[in-house]
N, C-alpha and C. Protein backbone atom coordinates (compact mmCIF):
# COMPACT_ATOMS: atom_id res chain seq x y z
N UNK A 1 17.78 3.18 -8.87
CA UNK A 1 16.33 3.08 -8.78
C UNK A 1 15.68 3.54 -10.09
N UNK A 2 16.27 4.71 -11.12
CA UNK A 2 15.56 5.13 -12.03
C UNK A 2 16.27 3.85 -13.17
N UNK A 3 16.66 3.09 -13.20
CA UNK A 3 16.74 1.94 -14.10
C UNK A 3 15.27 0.63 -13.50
N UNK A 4 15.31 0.65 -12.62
CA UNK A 4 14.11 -0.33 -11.87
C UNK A 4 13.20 0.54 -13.05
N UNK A 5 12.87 1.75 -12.28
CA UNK A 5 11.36 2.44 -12.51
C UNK A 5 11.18 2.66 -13.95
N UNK A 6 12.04 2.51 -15.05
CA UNK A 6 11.81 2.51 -16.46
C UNK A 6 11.64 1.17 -16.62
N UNK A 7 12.44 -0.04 -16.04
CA UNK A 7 12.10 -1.61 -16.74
C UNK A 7 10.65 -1.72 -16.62
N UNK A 8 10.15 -1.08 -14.98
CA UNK A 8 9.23 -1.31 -15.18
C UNK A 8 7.98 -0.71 -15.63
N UNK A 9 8.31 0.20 -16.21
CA UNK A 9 7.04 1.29 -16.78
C UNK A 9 7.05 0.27 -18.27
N UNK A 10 8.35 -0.28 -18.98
CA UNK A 10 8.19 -0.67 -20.23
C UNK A 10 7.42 -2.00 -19.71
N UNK A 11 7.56 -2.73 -18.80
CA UNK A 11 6.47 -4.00 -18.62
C UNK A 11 4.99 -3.38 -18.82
N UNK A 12 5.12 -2.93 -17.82
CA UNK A 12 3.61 -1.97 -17.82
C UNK A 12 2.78 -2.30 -19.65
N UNK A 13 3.78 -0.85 -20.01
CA UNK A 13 3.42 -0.63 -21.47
C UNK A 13 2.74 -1.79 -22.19
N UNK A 14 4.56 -2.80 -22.12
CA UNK A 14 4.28 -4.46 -23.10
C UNK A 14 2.94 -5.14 -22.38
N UNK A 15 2.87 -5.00 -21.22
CA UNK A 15 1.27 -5.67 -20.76
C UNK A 15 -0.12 -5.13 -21.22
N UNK A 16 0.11 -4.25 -21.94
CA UNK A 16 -1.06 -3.20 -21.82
C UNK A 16 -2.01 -2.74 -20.61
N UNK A 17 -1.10 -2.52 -19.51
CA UNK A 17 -1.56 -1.70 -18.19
C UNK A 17 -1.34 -0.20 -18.55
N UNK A 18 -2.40 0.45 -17.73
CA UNK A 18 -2.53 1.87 -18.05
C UNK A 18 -1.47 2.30 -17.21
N UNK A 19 -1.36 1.61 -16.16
CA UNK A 19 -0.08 2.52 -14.83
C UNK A 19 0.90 1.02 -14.42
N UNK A 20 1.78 1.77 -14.14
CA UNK A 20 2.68 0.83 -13.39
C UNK A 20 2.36 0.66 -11.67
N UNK A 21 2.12 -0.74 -11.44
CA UNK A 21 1.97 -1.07 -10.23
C UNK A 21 2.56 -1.84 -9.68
N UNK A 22 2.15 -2.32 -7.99
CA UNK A 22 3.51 -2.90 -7.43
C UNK A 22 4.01 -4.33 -7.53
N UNK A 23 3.08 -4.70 -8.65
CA UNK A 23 3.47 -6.62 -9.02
C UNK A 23 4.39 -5.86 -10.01
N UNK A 24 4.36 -5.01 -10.99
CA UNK A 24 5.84 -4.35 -12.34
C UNK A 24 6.92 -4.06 -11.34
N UNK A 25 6.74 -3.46 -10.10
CA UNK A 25 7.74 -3.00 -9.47
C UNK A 25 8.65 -4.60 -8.69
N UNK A 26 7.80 -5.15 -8.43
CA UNK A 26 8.22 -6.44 -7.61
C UNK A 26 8.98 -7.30 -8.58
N UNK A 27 8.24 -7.88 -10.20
CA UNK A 27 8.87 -8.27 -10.61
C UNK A 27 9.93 -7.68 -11.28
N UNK A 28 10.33 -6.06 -11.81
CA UNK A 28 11.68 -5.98 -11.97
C UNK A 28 12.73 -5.74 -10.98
N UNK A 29 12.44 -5.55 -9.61
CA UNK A 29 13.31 -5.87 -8.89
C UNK A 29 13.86 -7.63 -8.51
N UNK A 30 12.76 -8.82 -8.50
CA UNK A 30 13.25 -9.70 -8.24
C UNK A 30 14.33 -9.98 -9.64
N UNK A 31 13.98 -9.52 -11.10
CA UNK A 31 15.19 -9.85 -12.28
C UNK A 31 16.54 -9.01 -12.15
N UNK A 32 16.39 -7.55 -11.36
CA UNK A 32 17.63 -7.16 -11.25
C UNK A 32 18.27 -6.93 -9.97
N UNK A 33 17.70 -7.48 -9.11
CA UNK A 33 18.92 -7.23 -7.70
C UNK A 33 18.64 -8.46 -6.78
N UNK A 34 19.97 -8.62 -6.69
CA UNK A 34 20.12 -9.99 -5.51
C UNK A 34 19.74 -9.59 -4.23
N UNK A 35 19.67 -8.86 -3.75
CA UNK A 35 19.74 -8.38 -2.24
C UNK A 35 18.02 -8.54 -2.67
N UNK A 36 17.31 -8.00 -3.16
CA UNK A 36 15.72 -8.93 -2.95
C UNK A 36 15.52 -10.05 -2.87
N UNK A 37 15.58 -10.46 -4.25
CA UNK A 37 15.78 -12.17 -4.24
C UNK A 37 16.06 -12.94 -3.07
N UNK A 38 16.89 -12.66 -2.48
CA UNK A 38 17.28 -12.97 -0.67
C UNK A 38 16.95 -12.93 0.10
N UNK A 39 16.10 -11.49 0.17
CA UNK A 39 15.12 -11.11 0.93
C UNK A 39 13.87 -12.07 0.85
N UNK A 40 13.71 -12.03 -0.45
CA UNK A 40 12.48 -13.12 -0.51
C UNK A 40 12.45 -14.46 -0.05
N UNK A 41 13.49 -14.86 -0.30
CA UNK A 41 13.63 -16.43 0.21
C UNK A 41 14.41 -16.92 -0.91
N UNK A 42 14.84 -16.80 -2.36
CA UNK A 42 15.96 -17.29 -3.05
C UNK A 42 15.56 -18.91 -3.28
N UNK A 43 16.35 -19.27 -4.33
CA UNK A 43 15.74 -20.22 -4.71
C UNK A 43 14.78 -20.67 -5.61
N UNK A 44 14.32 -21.87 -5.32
CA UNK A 44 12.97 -22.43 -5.91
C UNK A 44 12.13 -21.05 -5.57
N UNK A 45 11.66 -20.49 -4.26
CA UNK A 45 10.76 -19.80 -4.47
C UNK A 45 10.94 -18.66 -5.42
N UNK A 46 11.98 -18.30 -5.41
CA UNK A 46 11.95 -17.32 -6.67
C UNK A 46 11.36 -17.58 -7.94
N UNK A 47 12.17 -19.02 -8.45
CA UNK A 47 11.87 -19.98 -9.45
C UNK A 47 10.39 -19.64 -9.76
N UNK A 48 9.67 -19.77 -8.73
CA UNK A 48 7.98 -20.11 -8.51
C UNK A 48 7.35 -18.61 -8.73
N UNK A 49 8.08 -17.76 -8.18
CA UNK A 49 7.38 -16.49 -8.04
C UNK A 49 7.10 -15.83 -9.38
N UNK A 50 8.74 -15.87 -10.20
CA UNK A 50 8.83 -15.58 -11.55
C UNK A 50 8.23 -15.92 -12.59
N UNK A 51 7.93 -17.40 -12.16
CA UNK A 51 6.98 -18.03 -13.22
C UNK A 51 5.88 -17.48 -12.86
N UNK A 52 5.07 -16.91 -11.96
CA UNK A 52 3.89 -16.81 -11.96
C UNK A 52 4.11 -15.28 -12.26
N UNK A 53 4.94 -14.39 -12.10
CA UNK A 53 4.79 -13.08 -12.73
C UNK A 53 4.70 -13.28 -14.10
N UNK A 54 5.25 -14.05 -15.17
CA UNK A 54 5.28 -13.71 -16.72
C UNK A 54 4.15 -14.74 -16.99
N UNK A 55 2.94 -15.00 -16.21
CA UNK A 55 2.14 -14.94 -16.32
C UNK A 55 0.77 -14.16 -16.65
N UNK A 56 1.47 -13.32 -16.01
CA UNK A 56 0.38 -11.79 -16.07
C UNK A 56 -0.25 -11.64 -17.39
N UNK A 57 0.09 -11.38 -18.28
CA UNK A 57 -0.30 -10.85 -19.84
C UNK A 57 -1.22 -11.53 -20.05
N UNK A 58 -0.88 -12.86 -20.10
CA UNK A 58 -2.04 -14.03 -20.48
C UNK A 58 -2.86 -14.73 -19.79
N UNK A 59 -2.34 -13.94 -17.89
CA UNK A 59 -3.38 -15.01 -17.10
C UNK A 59 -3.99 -14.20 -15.88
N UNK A 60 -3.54 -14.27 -15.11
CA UNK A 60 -4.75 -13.27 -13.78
C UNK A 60 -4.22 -12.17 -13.71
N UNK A 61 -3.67 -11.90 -14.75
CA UNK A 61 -3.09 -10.02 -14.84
C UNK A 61 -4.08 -9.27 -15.58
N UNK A 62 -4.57 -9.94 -16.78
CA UNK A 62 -5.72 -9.49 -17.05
C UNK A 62 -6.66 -8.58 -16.82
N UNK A 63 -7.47 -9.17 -15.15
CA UNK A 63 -8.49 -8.23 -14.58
C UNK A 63 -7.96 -6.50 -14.51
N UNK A 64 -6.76 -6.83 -13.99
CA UNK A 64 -6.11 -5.97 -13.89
C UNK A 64 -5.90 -4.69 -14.63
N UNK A 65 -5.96 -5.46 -16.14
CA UNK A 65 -5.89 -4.13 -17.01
C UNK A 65 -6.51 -3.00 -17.21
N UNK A 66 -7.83 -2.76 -16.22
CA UNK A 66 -8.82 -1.41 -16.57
C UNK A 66 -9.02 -1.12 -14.78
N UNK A 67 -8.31 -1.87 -14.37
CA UNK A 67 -8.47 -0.85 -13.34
C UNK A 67 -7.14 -0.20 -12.65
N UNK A 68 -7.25 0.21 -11.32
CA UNK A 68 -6.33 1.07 -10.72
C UNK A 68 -6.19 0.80 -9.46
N UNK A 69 -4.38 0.43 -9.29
CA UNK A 69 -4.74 -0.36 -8.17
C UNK A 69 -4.08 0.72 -6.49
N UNK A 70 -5.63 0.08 -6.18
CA UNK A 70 -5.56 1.15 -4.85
C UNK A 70 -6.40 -0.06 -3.43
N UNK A 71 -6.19 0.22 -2.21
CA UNK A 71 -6.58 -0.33 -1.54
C UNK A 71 -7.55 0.68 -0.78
N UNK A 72 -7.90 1.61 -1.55
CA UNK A 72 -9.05 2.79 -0.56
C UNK A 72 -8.58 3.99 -0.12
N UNK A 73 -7.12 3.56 0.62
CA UNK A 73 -6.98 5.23 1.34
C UNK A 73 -6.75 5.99 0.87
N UNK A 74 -6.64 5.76 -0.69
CA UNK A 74 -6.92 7.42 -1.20
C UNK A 74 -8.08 7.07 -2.36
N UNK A 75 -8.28 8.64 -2.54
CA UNK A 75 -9.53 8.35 -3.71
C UNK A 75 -9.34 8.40 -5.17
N UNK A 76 -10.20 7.63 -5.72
CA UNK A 76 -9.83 7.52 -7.29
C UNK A 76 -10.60 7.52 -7.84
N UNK A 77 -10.54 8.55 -8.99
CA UNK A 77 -11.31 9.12 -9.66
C UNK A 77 -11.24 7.96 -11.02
N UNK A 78 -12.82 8.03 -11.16
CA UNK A 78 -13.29 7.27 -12.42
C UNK A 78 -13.60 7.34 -13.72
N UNK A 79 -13.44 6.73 -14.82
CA UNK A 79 -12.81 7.42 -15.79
C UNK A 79 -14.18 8.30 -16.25
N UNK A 80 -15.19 8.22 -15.73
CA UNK A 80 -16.31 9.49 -16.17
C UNK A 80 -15.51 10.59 -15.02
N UNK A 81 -15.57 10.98 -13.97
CA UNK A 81 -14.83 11.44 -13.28
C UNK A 81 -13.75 12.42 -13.77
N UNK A 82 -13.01 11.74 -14.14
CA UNK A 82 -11.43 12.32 -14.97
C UNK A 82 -11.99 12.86 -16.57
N UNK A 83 -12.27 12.35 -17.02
CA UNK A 83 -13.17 13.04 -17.98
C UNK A 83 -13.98 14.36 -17.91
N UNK A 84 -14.60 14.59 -16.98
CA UNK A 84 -15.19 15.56 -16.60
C UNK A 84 -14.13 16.40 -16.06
N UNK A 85 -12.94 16.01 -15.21
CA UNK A 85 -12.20 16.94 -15.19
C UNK A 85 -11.25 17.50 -16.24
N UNK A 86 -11.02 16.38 -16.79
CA UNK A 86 -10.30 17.00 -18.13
C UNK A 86 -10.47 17.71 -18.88
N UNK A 87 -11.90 17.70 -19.53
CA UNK A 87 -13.07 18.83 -20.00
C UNK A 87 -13.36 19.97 -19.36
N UNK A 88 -12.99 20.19 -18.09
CA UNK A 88 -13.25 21.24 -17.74
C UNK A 88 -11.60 22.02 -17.67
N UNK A 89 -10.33 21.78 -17.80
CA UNK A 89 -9.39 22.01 -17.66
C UNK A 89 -9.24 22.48 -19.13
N UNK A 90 -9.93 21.63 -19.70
CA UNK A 90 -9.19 21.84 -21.47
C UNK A 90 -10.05 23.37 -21.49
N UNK A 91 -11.50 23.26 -20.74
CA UNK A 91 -11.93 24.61 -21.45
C UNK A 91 -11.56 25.60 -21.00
N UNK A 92 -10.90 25.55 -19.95
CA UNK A 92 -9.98 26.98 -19.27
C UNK A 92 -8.22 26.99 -19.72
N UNK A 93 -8.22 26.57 -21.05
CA UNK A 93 -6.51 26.48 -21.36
C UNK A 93 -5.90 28.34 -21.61
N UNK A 94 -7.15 28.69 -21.37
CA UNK A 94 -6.44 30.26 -21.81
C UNK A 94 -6.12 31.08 -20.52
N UNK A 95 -6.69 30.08 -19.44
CA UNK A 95 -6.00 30.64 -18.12
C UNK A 95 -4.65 30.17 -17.91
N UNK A 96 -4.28 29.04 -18.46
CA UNK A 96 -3.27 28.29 -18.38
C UNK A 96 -2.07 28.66 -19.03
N UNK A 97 -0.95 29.70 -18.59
CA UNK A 97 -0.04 30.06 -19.40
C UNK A 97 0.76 29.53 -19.64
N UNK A 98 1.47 29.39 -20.89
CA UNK A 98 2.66 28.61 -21.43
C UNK A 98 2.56 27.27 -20.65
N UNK A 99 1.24 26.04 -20.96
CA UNK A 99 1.19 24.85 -20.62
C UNK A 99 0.19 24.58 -21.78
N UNK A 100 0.21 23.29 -22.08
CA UNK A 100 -0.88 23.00 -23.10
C UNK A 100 -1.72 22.08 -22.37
N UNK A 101 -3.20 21.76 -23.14
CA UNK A 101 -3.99 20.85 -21.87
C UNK A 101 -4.08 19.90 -21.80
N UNK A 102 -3.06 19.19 -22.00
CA UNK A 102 -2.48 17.71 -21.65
C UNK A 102 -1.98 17.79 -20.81
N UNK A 103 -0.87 18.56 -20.33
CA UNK A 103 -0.66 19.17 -19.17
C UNK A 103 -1.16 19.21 -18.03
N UNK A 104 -1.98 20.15 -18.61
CA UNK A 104 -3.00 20.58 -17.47
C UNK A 104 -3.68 19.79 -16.96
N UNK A 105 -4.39 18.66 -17.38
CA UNK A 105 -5.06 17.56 -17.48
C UNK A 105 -4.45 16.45 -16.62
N UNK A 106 -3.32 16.49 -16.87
CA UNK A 106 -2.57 15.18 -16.16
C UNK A 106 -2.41 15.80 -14.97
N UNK A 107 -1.82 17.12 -14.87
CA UNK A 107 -1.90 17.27 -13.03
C UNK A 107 -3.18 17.13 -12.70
N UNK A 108 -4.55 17.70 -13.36
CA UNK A 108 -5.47 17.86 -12.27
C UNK A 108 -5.80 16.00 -12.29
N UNK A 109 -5.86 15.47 -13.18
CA UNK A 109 -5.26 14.09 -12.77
C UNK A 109 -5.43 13.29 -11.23
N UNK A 110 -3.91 13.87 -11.74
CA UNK A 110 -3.01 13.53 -10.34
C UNK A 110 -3.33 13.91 -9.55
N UNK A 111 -3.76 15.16 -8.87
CA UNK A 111 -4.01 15.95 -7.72
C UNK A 111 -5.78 15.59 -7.24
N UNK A 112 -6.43 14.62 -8.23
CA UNK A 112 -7.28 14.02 -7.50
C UNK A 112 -7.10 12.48 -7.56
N UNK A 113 -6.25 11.92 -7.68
CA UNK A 113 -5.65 10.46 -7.16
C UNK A 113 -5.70 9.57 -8.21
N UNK A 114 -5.84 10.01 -9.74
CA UNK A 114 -5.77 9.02 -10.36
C UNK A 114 -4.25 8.93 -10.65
N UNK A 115 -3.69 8.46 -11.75
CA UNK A 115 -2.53 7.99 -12.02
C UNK A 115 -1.66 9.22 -12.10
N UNK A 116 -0.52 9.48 -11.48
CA UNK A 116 0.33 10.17 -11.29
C UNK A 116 0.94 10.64 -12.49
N UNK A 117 1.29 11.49 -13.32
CA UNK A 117 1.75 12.18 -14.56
C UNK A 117 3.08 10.84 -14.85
N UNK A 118 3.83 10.33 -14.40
CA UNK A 118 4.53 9.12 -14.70
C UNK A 118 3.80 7.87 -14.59
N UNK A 119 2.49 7.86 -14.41
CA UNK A 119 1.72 6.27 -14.63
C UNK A 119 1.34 5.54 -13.63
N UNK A 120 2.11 5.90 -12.66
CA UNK A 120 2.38 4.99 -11.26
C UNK A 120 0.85 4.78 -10.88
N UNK A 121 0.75 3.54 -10.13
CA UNK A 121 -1.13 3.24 -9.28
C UNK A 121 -0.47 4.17 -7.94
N UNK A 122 -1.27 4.64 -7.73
CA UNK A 122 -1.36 5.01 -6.17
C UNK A 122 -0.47 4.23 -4.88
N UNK A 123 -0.65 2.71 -5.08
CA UNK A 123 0.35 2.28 -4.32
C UNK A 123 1.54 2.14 -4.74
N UNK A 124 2.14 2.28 -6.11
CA UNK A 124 3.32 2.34 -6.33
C UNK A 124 3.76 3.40 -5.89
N UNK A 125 3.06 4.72 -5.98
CA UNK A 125 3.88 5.48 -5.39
C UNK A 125 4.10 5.96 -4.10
N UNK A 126 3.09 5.07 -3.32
CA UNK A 126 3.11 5.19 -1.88
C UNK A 126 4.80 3.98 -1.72
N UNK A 127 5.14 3.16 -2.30
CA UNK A 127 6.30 2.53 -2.03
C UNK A 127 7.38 3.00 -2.68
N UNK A 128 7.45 3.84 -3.18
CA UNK A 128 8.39 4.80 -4.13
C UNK A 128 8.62 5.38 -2.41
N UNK A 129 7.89 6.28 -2.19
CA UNK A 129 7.94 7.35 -0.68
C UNK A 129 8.24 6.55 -0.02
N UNK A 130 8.09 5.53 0.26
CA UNK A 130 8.57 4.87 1.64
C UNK A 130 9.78 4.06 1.64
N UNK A 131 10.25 4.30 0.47
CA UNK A 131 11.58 3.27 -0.11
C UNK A 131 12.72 4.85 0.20
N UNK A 132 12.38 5.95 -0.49
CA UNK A 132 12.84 7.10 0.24
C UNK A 132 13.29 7.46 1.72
N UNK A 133 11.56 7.39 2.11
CA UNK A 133 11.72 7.68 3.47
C UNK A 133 12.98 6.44 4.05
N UNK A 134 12.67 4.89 3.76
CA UNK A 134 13.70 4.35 4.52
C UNK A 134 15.44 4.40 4.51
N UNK A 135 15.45 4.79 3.15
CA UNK A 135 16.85 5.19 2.93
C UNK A 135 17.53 6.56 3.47
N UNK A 136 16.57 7.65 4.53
CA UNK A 136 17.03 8.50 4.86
C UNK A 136 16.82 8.26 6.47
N UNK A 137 16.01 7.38 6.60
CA UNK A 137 16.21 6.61 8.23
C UNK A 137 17.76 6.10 7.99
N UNK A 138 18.38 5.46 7.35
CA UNK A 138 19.64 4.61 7.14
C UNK A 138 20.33 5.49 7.15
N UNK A 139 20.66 6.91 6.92
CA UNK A 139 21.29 7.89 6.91
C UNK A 139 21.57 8.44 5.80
N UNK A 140 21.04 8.29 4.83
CA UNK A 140 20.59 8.97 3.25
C UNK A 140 21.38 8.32 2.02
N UNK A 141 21.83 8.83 1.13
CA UNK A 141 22.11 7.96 -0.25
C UNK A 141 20.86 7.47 -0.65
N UNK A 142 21.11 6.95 -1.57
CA UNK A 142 19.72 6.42 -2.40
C UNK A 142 19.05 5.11 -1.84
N UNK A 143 17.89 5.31 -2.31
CA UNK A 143 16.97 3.97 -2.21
C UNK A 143 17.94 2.91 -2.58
N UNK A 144 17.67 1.69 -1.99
CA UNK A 144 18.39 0.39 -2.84
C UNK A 144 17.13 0.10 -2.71
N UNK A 145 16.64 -1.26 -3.85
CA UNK A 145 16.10 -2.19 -3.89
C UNK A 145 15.33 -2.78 -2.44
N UNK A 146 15.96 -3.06 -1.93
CA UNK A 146 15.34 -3.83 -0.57
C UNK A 146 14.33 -2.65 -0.02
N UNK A 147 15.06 -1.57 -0.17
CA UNK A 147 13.55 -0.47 0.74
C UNK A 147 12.55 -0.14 -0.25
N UNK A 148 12.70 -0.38 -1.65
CA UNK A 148 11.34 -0.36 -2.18
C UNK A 148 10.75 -1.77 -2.03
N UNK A 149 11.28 -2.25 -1.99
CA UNK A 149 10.61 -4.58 -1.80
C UNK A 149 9.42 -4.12 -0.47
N UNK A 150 10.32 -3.11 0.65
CA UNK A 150 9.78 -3.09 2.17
C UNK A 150 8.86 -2.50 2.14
N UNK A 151 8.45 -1.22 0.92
CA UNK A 151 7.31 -0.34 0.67
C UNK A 151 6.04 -0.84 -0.16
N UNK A 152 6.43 -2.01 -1.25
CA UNK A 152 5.64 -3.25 -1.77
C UNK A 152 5.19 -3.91 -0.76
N UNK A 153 5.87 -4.28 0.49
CA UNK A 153 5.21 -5.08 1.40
C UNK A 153 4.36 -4.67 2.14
N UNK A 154 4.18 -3.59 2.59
CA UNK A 154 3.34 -2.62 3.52
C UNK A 154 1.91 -3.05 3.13
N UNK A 155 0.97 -2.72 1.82
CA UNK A 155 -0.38 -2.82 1.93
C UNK A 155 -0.64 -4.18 1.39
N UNK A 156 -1.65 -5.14 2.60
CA UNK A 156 -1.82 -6.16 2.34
C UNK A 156 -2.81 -6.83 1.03
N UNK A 157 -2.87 -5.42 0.63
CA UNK A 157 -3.86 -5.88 -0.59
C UNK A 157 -3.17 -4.65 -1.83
N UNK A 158 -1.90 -5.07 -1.89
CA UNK A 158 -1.11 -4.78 -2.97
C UNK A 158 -1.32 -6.12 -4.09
N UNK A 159 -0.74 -5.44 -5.30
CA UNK A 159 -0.91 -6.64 -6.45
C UNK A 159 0.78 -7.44 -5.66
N UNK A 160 1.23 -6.73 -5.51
CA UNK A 160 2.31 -7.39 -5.27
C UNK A 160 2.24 -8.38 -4.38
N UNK A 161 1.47 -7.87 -3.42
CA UNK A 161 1.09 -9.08 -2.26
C UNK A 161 0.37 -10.17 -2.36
N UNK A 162 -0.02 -9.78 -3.22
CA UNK A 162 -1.05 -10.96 -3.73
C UNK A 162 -0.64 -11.84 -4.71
N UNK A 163 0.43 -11.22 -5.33
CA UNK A 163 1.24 -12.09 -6.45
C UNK A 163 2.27 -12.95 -5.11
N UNK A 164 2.74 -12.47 -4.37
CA UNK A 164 3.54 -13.22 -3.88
C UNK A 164 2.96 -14.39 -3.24
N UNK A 165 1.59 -13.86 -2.29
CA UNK A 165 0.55 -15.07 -1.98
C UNK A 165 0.61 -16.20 -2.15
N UNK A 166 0.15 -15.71 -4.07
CA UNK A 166 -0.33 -16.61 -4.99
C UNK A 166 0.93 -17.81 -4.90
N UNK A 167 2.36 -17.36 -5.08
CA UNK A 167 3.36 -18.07 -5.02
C UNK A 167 3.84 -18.61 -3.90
N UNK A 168 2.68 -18.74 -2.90
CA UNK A 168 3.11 -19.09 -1.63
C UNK A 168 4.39 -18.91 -0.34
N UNK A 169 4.57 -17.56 -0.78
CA UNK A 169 5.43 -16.48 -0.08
C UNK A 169 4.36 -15.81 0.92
N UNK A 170 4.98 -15.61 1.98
CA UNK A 170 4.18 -15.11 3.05
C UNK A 170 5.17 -13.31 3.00
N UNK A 171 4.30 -12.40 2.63
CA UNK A 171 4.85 -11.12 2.44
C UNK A 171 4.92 -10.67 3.68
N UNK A 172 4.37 -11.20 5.15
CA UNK A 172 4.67 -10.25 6.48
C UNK A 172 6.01 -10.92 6.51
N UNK A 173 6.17 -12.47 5.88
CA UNK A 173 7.50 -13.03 6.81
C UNK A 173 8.68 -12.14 5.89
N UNK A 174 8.67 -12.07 4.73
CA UNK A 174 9.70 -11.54 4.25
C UNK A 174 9.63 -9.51 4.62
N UNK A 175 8.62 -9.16 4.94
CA UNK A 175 8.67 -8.17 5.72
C UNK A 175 9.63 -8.10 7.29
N UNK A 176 9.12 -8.58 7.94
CA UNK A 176 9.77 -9.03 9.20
C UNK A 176 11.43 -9.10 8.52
N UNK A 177 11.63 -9.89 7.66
CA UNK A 177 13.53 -10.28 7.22
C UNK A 177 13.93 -8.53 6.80
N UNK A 178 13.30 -8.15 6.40
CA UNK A 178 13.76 -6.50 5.98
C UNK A 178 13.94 -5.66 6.91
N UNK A 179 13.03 -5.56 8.24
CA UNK A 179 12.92 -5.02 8.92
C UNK A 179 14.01 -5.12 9.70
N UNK A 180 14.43 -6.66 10.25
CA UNK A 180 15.55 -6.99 11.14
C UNK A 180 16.74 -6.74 10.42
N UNK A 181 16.83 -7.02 9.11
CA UNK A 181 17.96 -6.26 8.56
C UNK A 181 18.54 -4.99 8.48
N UNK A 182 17.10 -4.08 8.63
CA UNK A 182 17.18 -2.65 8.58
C UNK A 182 17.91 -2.05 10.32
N UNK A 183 17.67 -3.13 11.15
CA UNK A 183 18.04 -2.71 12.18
C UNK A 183 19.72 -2.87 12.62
N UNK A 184 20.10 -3.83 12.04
CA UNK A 184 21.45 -4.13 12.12
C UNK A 184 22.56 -2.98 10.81
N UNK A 185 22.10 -2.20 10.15
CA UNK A 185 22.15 -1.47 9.30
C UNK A 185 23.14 -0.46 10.28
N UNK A 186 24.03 0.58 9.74
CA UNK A 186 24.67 1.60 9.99
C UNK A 186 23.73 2.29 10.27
N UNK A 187 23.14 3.16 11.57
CA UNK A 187 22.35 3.81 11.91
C UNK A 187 21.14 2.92 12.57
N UNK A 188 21.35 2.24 12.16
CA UNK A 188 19.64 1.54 12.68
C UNK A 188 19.31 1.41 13.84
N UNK A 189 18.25 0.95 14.14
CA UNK A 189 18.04 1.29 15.52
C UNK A 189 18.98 -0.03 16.61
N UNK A 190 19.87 -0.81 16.21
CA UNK A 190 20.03 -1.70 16.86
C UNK A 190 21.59 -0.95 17.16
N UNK A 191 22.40 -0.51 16.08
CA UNK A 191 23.34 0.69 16.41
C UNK A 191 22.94 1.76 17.71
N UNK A 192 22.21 2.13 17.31
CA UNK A 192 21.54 3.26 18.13
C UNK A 192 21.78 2.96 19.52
N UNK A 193 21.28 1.60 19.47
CA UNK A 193 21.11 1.09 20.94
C UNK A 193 22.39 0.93 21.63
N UNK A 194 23.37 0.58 20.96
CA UNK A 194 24.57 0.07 21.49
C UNK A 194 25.36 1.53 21.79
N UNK A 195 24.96 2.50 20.74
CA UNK A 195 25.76 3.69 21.41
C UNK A 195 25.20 4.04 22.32
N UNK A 196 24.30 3.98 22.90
CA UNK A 196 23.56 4.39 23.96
C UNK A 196 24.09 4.05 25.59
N UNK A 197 24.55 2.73 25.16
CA UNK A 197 25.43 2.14 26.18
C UNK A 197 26.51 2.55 26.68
């Protein structure tokens, strides 16, 4: 997973996005793992999807670049906002021991919902946590790929979701394929059931 989460912080960067969000996360998982790709539907639609991700830079990724992508449930502070907090952090750096106020700055940041000290939008890192959480429903080891794809799929007004949209991928149906997979899984609830018997 920490090879995903650097390809895609350097997209980020090369796009000139301030944070990494869940269309960077979507498209470096569909270039490095098959078990998405599959998930998605494989194929032409991939074909289709990809082309419309290396689109971004030069085409409806654009809007994208000054803002922060959130769907509401948490709050986000604006860049007068963060500014004002930053300024007020920088002028208390002598409370601040052995940290400098960049530092300081980026947590208080973070701790009011703008971009997380690694860049992430808000919903990336709500699918970071839930790519976690599902890999310790499965009975732990690491995230694979497919449970962060399943944490991209969750908010319907992800970039990711909307990139897939756009490519005429239906993100509940390839939701639904993750889910039933997750159940036939070592531990899952479809195991569960049978020991029960």
């Amino acid at each position: 997973m920490a090879a995903v989460l650097a390809a895609a912080r350097r997209r980020a960067v090369r796009d000139g996005d301030r944070q990494t969000d869940t269309a960077h996360l979507l498209h470096t998982l569909l270039e490095s793992d098959p078990e998405v790709r599959a998930a998605v539907g494989g194929g032409p639609r991939i074909a289709r999807l990809l082309g419309y991700l290396v689109q971004r830079s030069i085409g409806y990724g654009l809007r994208w670049q000054s803002t922060v992508e959130d769907s509401g449930a948490l709050p986000v502070v604006t860049k007068t906002d963060a500014a004002t907090r930053t300024d007020a952090v920088t002028t208390r750096t002598d409370a601040v021991t052995n940290a400098d106020a960049t530092d300081a700055a980026r947590a208080a940041a973070a701790g009011a919902g703008v971009a997380a000290p690694d860049r992430r939008s808000p919903l990336a890192s709500a699918a970071l946590e839930h790519a976690r959480e599902r890999a310790a429903r499965r009975g732990g080891g690491p995230a694979r790929g497919v449970d962060l794809l399943a944490g991209l799929l969750l908010d319907p007004e992800s970039r990711a979701v909307e990139v897939l949209a756009r490519a005429g991928i239906d993100a509940r149906e390839a939701a639904a394929r993750l889910d039933n997979d997750a159940e036939d899984l070592p531990g899952g609830p479809a195991e569960d059931a049978r020991a029960a018997c």
